[in-house]
Protein backbone atom coordinates (compact mmCIF):
# COMPACT_ATOMS: atom_id res chain seq x y z
CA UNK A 1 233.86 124.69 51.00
CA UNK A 2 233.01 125.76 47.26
CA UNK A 3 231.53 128.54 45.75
CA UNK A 4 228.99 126.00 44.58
CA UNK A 5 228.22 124.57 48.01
CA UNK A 6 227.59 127.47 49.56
CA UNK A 7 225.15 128.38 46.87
CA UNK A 8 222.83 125.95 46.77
CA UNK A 9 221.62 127.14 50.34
CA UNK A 10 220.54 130.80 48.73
CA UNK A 11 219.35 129.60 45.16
CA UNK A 12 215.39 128.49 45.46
CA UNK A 13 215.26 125.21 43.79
CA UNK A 14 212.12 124.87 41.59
CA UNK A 15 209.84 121.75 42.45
CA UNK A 16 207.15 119.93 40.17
CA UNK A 17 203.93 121.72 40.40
CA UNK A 18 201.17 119.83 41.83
CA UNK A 19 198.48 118.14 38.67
CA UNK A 20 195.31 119.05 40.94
CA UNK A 21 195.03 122.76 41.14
CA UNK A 22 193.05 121.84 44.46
CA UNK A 23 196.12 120.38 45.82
CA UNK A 24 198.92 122.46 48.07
CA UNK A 25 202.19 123.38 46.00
CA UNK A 26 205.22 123.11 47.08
CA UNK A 27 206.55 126.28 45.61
CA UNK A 28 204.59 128.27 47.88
CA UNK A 29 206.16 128.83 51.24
CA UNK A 30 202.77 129.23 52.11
CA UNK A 31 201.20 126.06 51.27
CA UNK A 32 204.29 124.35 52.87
CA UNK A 33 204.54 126.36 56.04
CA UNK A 34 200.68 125.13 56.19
CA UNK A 35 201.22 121.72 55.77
CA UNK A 36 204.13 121.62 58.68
CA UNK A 37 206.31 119.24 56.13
CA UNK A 38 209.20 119.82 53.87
CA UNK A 39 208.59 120.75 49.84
CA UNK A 40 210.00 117.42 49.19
CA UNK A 41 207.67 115.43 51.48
CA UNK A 42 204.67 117.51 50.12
CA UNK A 43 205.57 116.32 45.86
CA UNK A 44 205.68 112.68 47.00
CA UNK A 45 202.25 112.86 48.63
CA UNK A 46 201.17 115.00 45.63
CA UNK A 47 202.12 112.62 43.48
CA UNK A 48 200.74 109.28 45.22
CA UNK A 49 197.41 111.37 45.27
CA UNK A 50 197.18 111.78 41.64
CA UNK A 51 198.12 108.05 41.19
CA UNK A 52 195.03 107.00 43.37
CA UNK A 53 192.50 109.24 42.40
CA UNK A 54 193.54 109.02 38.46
CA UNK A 55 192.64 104.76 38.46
CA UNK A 56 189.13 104.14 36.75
CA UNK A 57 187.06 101.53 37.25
CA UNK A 58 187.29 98.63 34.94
CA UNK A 59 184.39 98.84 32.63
CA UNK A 60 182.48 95.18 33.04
CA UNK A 61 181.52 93.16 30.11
CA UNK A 62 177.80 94.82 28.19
CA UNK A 63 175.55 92.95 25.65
CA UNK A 64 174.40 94.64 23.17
CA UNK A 65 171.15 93.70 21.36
CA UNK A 66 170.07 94.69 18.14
CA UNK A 67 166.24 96.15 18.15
CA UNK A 68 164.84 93.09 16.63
CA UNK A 69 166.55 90.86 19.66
CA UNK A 70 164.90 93.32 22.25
CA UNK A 71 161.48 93.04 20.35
CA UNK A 72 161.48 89.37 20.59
CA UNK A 73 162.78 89.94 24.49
CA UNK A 74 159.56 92.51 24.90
CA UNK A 75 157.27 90.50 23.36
CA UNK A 76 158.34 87.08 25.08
CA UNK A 77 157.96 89.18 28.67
CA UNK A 78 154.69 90.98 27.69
CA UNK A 79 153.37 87.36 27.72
CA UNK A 80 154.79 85.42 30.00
CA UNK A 81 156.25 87.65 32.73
CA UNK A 82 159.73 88.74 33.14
CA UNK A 83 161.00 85.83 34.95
CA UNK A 84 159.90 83.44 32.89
CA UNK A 85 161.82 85.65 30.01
CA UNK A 86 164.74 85.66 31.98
CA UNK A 87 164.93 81.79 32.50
CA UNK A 88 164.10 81.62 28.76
CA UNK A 89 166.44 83.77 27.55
CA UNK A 90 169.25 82.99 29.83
CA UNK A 91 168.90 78.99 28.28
CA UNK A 92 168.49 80.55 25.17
CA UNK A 93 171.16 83.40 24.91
CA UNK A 94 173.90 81.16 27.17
CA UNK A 95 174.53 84.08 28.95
CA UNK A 96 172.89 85.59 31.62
CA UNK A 97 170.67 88.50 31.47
CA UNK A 98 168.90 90.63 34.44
CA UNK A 99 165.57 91.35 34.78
CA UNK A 100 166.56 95.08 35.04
CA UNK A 101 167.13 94.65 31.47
CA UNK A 102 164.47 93.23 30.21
CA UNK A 103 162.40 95.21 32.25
CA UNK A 104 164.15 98.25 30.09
CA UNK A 105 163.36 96.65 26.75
CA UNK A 106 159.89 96.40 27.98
CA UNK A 107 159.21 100.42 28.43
CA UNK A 108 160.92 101.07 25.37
CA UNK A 109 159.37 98.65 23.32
CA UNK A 110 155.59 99.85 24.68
CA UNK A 111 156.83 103.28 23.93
CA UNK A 112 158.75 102.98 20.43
CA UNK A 113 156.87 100.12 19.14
CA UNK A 114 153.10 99.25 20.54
CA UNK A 115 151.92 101.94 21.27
CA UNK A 116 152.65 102.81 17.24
CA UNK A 117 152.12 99.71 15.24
CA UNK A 118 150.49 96.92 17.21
CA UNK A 119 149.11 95.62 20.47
CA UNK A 120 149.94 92.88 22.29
CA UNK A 121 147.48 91.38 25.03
CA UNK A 122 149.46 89.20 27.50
CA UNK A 123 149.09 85.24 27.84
CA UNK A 124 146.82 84.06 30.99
CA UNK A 125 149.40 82.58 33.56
CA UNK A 126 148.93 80.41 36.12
CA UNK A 127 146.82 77.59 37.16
CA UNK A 128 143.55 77.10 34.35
CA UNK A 129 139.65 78.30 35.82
CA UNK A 130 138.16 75.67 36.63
CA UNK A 131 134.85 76.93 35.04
CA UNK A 132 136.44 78.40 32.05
CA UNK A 133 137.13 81.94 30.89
CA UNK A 134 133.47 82.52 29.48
CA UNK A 135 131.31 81.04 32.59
CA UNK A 136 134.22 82.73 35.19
CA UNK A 137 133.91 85.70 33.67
CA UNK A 138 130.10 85.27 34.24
CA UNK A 139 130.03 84.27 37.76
CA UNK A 140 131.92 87.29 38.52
CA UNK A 141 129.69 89.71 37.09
CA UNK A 142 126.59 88.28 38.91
CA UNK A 143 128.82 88.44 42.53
CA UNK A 144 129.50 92.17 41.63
CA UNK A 145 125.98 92.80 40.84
CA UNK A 146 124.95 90.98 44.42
CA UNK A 147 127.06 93.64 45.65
CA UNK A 148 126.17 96.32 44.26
CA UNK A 149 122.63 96.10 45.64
CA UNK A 150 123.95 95.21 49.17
CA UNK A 151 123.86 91.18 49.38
CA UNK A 152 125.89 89.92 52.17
CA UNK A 153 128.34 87.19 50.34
CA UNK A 154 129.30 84.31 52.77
CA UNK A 155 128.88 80.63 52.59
CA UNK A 156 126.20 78.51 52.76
CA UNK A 157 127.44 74.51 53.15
CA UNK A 158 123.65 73.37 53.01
CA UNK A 159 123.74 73.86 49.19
CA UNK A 160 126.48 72.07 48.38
CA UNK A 161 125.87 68.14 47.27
CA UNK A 162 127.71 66.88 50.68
CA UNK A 163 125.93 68.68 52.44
CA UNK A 164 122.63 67.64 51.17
CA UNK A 165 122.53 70.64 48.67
CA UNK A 166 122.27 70.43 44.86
CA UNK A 167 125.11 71.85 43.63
CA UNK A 168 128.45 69.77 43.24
CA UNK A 169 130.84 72.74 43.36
CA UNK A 170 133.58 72.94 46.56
CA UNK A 171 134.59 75.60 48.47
CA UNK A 172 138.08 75.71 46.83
CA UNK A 173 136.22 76.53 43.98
CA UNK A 174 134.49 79.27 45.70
CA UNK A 175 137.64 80.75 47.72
CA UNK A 176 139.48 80.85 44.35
CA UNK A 177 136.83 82.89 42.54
CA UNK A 178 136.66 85.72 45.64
CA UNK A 179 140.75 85.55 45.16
CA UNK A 180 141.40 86.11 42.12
CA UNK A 181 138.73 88.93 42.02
CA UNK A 182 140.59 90.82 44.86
CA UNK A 183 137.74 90.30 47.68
CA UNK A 184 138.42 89.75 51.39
CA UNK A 185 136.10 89.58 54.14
CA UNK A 186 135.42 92.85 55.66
CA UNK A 187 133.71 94.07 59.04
CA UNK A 188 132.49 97.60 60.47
CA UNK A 189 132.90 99.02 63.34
CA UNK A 190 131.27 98.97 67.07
CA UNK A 191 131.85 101.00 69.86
CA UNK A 192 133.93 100.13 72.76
CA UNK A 193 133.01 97.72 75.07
CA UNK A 194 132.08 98.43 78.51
CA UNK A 195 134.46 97.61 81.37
CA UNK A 196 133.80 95.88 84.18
CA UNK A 197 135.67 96.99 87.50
CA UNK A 198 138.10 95.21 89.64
CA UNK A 199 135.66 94.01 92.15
CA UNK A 200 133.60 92.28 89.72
CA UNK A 201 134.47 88.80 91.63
CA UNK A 202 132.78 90.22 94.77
CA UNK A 203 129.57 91.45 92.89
CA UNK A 204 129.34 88.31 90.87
CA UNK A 205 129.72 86.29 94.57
CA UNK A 206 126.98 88.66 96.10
CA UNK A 207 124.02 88.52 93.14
CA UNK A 208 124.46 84.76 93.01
CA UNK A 209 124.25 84.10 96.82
CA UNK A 210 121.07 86.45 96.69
CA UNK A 211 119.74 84.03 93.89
CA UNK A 212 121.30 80.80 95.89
CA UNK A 213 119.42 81.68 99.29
CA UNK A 214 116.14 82.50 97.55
CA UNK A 215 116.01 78.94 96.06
CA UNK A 216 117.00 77.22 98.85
CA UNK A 217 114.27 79.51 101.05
CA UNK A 218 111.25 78.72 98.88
CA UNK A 219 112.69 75.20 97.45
CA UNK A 220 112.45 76.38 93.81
CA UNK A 221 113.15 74.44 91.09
CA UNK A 222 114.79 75.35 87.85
CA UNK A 223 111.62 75.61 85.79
CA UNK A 224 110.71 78.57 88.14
CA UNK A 225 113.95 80.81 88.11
CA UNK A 226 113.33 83.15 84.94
CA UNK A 227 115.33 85.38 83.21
CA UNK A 228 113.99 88.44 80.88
CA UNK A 229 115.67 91.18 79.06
CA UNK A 230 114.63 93.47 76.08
CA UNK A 231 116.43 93.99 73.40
CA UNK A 232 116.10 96.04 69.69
CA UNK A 233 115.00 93.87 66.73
CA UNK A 234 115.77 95.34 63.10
CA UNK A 235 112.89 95.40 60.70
CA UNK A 236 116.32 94.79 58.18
CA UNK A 237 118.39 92.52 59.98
CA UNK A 238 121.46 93.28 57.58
CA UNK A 239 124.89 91.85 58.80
CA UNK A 240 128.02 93.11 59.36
CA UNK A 241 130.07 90.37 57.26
CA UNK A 242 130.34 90.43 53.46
CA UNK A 243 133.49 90.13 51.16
CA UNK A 244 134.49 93.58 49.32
CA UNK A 245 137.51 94.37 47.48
CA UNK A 246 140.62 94.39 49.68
CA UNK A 247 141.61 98.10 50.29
CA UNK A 248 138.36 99.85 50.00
CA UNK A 249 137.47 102.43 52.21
CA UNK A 250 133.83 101.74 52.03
CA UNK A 251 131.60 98.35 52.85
CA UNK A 252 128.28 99.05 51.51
CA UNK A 253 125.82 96.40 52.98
CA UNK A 254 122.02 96.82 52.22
CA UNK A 255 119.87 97.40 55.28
CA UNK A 256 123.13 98.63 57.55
CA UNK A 257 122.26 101.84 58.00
CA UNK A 258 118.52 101.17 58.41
CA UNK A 259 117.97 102.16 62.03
CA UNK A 260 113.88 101.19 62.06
CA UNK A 261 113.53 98.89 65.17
CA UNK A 262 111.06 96.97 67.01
CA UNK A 263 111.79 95.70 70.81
CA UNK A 264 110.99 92.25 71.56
CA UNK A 265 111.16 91.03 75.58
CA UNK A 266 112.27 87.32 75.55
CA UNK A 267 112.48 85.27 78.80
CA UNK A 268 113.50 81.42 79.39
CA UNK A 269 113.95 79.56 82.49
CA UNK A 270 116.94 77.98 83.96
CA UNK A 271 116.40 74.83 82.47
CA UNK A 272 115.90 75.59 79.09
CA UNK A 273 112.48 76.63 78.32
CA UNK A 274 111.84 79.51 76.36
CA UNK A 275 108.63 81.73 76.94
CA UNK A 276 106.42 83.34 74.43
CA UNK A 277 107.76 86.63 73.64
CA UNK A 278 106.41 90.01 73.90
CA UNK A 279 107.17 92.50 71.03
CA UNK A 280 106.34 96.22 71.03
CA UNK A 281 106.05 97.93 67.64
CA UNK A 282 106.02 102.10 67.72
CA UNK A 283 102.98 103.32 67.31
CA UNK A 284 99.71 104.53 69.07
CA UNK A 285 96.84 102.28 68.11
CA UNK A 286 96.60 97.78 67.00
CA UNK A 287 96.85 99.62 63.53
CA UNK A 288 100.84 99.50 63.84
CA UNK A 289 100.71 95.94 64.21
CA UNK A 290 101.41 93.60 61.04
CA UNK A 291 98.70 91.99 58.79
CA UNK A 292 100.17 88.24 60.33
CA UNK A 293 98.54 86.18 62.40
CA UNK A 294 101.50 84.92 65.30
CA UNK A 295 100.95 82.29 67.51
CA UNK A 296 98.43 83.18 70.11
CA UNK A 297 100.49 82.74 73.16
CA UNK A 298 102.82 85.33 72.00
CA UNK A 299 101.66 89.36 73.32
CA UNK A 300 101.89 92.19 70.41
CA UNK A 301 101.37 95.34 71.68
CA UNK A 302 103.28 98.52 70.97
CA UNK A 303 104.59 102.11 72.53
CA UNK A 304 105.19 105.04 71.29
CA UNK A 305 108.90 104.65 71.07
CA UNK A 306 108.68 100.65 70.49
CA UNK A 307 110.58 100.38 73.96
CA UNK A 308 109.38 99.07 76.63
CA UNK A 309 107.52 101.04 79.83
CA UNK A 310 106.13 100.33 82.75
CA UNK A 311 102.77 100.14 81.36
CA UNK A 312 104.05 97.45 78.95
CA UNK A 313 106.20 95.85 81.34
CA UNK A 314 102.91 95.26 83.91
CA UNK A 315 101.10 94.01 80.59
CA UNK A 316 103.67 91.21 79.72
CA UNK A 317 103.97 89.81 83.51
CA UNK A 318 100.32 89.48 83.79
CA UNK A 319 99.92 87.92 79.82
CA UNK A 320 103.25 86.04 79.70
CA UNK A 321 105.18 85.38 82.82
CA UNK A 322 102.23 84.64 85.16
CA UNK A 323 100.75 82.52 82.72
CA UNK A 324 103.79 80.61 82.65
CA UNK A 325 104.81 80.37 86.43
CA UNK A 326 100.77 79.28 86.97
CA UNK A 327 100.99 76.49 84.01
CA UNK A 328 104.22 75.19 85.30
CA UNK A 329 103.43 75.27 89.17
CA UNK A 330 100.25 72.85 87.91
CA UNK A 331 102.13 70.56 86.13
CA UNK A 332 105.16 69.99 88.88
CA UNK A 333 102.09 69.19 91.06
CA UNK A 334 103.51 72.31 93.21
CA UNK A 335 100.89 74.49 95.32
CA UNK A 336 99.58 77.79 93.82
CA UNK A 337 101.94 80.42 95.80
CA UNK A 338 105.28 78.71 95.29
CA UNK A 339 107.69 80.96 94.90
CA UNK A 340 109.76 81.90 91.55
CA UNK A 341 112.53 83.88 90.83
CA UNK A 342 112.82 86.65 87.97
CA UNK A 343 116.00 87.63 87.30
CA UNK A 344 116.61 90.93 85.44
CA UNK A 345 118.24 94.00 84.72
CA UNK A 346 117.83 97.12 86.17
CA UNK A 347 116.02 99.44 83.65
CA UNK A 348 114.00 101.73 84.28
CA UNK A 349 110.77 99.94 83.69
CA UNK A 350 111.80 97.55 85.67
CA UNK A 351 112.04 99.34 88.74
CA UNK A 352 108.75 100.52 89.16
CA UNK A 353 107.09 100.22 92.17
CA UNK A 354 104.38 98.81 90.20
CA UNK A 355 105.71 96.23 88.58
CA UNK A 356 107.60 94.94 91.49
CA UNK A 357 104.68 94.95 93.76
CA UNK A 358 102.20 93.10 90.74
CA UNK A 359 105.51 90.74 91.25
CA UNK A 360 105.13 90.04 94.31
CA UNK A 361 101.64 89.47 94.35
CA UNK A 362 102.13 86.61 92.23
CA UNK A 363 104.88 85.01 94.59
CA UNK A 364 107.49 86.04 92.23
CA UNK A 365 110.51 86.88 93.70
CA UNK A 366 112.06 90.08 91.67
CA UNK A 367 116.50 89.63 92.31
CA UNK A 368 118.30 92.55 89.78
CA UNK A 369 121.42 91.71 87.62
CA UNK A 370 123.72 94.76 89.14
CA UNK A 371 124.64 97.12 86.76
CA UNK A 372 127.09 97.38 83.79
CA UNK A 373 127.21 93.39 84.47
CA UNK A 374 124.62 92.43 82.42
CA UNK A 375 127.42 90.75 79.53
CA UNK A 376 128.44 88.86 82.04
CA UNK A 377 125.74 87.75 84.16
CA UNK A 378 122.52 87.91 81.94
CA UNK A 379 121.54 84.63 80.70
CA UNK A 380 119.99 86.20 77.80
CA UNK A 381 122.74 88.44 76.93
CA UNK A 382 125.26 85.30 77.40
CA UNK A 383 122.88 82.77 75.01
CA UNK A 384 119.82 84.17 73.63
CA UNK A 385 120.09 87.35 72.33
CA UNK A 386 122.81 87.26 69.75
CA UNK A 387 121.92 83.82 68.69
CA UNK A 388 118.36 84.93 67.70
CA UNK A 389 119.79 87.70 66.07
CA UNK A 390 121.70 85.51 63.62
CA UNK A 391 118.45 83.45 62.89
CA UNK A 392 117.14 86.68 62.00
CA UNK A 393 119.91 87.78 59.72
CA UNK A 394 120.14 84.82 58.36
CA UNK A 395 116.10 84.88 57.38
CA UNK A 396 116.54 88.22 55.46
CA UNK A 397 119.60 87.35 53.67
CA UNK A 398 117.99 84.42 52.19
CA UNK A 399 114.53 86.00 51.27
CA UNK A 400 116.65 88.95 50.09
CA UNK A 401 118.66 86.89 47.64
CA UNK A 402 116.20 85.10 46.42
CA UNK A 403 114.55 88.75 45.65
CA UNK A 404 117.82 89.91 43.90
CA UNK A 405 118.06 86.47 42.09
CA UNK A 406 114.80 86.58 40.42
CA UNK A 407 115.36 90.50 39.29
CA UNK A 408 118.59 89.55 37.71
CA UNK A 409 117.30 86.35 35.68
CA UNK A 410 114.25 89.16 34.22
CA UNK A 411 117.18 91.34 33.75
CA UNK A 412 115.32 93.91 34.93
CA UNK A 413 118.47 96.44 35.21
CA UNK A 414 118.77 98.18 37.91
CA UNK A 415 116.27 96.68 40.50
CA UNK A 416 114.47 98.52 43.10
CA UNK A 417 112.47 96.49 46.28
CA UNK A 418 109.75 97.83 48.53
CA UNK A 419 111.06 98.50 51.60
CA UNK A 420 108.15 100.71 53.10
CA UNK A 421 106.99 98.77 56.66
CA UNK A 422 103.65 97.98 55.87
CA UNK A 423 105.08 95.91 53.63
CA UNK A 424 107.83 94.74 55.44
CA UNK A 425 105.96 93.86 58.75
CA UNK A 426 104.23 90.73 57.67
CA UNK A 427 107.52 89.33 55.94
CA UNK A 428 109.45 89.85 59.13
CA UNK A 429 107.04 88.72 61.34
CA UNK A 430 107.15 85.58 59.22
CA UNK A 431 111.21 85.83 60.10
CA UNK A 432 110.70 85.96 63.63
CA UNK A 433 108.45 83.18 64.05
CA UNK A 434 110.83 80.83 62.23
CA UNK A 435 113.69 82.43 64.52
CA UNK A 436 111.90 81.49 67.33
CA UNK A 437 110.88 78.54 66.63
CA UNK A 438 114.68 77.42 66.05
CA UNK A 439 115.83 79.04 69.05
CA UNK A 440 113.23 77.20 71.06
CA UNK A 441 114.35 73.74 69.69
CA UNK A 442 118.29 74.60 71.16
CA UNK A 443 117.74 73.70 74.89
CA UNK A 444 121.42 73.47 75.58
CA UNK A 445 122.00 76.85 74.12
CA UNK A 446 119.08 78.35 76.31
CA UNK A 447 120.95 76.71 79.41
CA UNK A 448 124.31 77.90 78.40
CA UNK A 449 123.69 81.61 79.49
CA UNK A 450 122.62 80.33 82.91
CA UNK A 451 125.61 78.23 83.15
CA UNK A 452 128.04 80.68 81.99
CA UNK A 453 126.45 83.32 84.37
CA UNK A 454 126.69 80.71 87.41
CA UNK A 455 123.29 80.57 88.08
CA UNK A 456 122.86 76.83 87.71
CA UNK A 457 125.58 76.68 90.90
CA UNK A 458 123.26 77.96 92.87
CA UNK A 459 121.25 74.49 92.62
CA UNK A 460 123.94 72.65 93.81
């Protein structure tokens, strides 16, 4: 062997240096006893590392527009929306351009230009009003002043033309007005509803056979199986309905959060009758009562809390219910102590020994709805109640508008109404005597509860 040959194997042979200072060189024993691989191995890696990592992404293909081509881009988007500039311009550039870009020509043009040396107002898009700008505008600003002093907003279909109204708008019309000016319809809140347990079946089954075996004991017909519950009357009968602006936190209705009350007692037999009322106002004396004359079969009287007690409950058997089992025992041709059923709940001044025993002096047979039931199996509950509650509501909304109307055509400015009771009273008794008078006309709805509640089986 050479001199030469021999040499090469003590003579350190000098490799390329790596490009990437990050990168592990392979003229430190070091770096190469780390990597596990020979100094040549190590360069070519080096080397096909630098390759990869040193390619650049092709730059793509950029317009450029001069600032009077983005001005008229701006100005044509400002009006008519950026899609419609980017179908425009697309057509009219023959090329296409994204709506990222235009959308960047917009803020600079607002900033650099408008805000400097003019202003532009955008174009109306979509479909035309169909009352015009001037008389939409208008219509709008009397809905926001309705709600501003509380009006419930919801339809009425009787004043339309086809629907025997005057007015020959449609309810397209209508929805499209509340849509375009952002308002939805909107509800409050109630607490939860009772429960009813899982034996409900067997209670049900029990207070109708009580019901079923006094009927066919005595023979009693339907006219004579009554059914009476109390219930709290608003001196405002606001609703709970109105449209509002979608997203508010707040519903202001007028009246909602007026808690002054009256109770009225209503009763109606099994067949569909409804009996006079009783209704208690809260007060000591007749001087509670309202200036209004109601018809004379109806009892007014009053408590101290408006509720009903036992003293009022003994005053409206003996002025409404006996009056009422008596008239319609004489005109069935029946004898004077048939029997009748009441039906009602159990509160407390119902379960007095006092009233039950005046009851039962009269050959009325008292039969409780069992408790926390009463949704379920009280005719009133199930027909009446709600119903005339509606009527009600529907009373003050209209006398209410019509109050609102006429301050807005004296523009009066910011109206103010008398809501102090003694004023009040004889305008709501007014509302509850056309309520009932409705309500009185709707025999199938008065026989619905008992239906519902199975008490019409029990004739079967």
């Amino acid at each position: 062997m050479s001199s030469f040959g021999i040499r090469r194997y003590f003579v350190q042979k000098n490799y390329t240096p790596p490009s990437d200072p990050f990168q592990p060189d392979p003229n430190n024993q070091d770096d190469v006893d780390r990597c596990g691989i020979s100094p040549e191995a190590l360069v070519s890696i080096n080397e096909a590392v630098s390759v990869t990592t040193s390619r650049k992404r092709k730059r793509g293909s950029y317009q450029n527009y001069d600032d009077e081509q983005k001005k008229k881009i701006a100005r044509y988007a400002i009006m008519n929306g950026n899609a419609n500039a980017v179908r425009h311009f697309t057509k009219q550039l023959e090329r296409p351009i994204n709506e990222s870009t235009i959308r960047g020509m917009k803020k600079w043009y607002t900033k650099n230009v408008v805000n400097n040396t003019e202003n532009i107002a955008p174009t109306t898009r979509g479909r035309p009003l169909l009352l015009g700008k001037e008389l939409d505008l208008k219509v709008q600003t009397y809905i926001k002043q309705l709600r501003l002093k509380g009006l419930i907003l919801s339809e009425n279909r009787s004043l339309l033309s086809e629907f025997g109204g005057h007015i020959e708008l449609n309810k397209e019309l209508a929805r499209s007005l509340l849509r375009h000016m952002g308002y939805v319809k909107r509800k409050g809140t109630k607490a939860a509803k009772k429960t009813v347990g899982d034996d409900f079946e067997e209670i049900k089954a029990e207070f109708l056979q009580r019901i079923r075996a006094a009927i066919a004991e005595h023979n009693i017909p339907p006219q004579l199986v009554i059914n009476w519950d109390q219930t709290g009357i608003s001196i405002i009968p606001a609703g709970e309905w109105t449209m509002e602006l979608e997203g508010s936190s707040q519903v202001p209705i007028s009246g909602l959060n007026d808690k002054r009350q009256i109770t009225a007692v209503f009763a109606c037999s099994s067949d569909g009758h409804f009996i006079p009322p009783q209704l208690l106002y809260q007060g000591k004396t007749d001087r509670c009562h309202p200036s209004y004359t109601f018809p004379p079969s109806w009892d007014i009287h009053h408590t101290e809390s408006h509720w009903s007690t036992e003293d009022s409950m003994l005053r409206y058997v003996e002025k409404v219910i006996v009056p009422y089992v008596e008239e319609t025992r004489a005109s069935l041709q029946l004898p004077a102590d048939q029997k009748a059923v009441a039906v009602f709940d159990i509160y407390k001044a119902h379960r007095t020994n006092s009233l039950l025993q005046k009851l039962n002096d009269y050959n009325i047979c008292p039969i409780f709805v069992p408790a926390s039931c009463t949704d379920r199996l009280q005719p009133m509950d199930l027909s009446v109640n709600k119903v005339f509650k509606d009527l009600l509501k529907s009373e003050f909304q209209t006398w209410y508008a019509e109050k609102v109307c006429a301050s807005l055509s004296e523009d009066s400015g910011d109206p103010t109404f008398d809501m102090k009771l003694s004023y009040l009273k004889p305008i709501h008794a007014r509302w509850l005597v056309s309520a009932v008078q409705e309500l009185s006309r709707r025999k199938e709805q008065l026989c619905s509860g008992f239906r519902e509640s199975g008490i019409l089986s029990c004739f079967v």
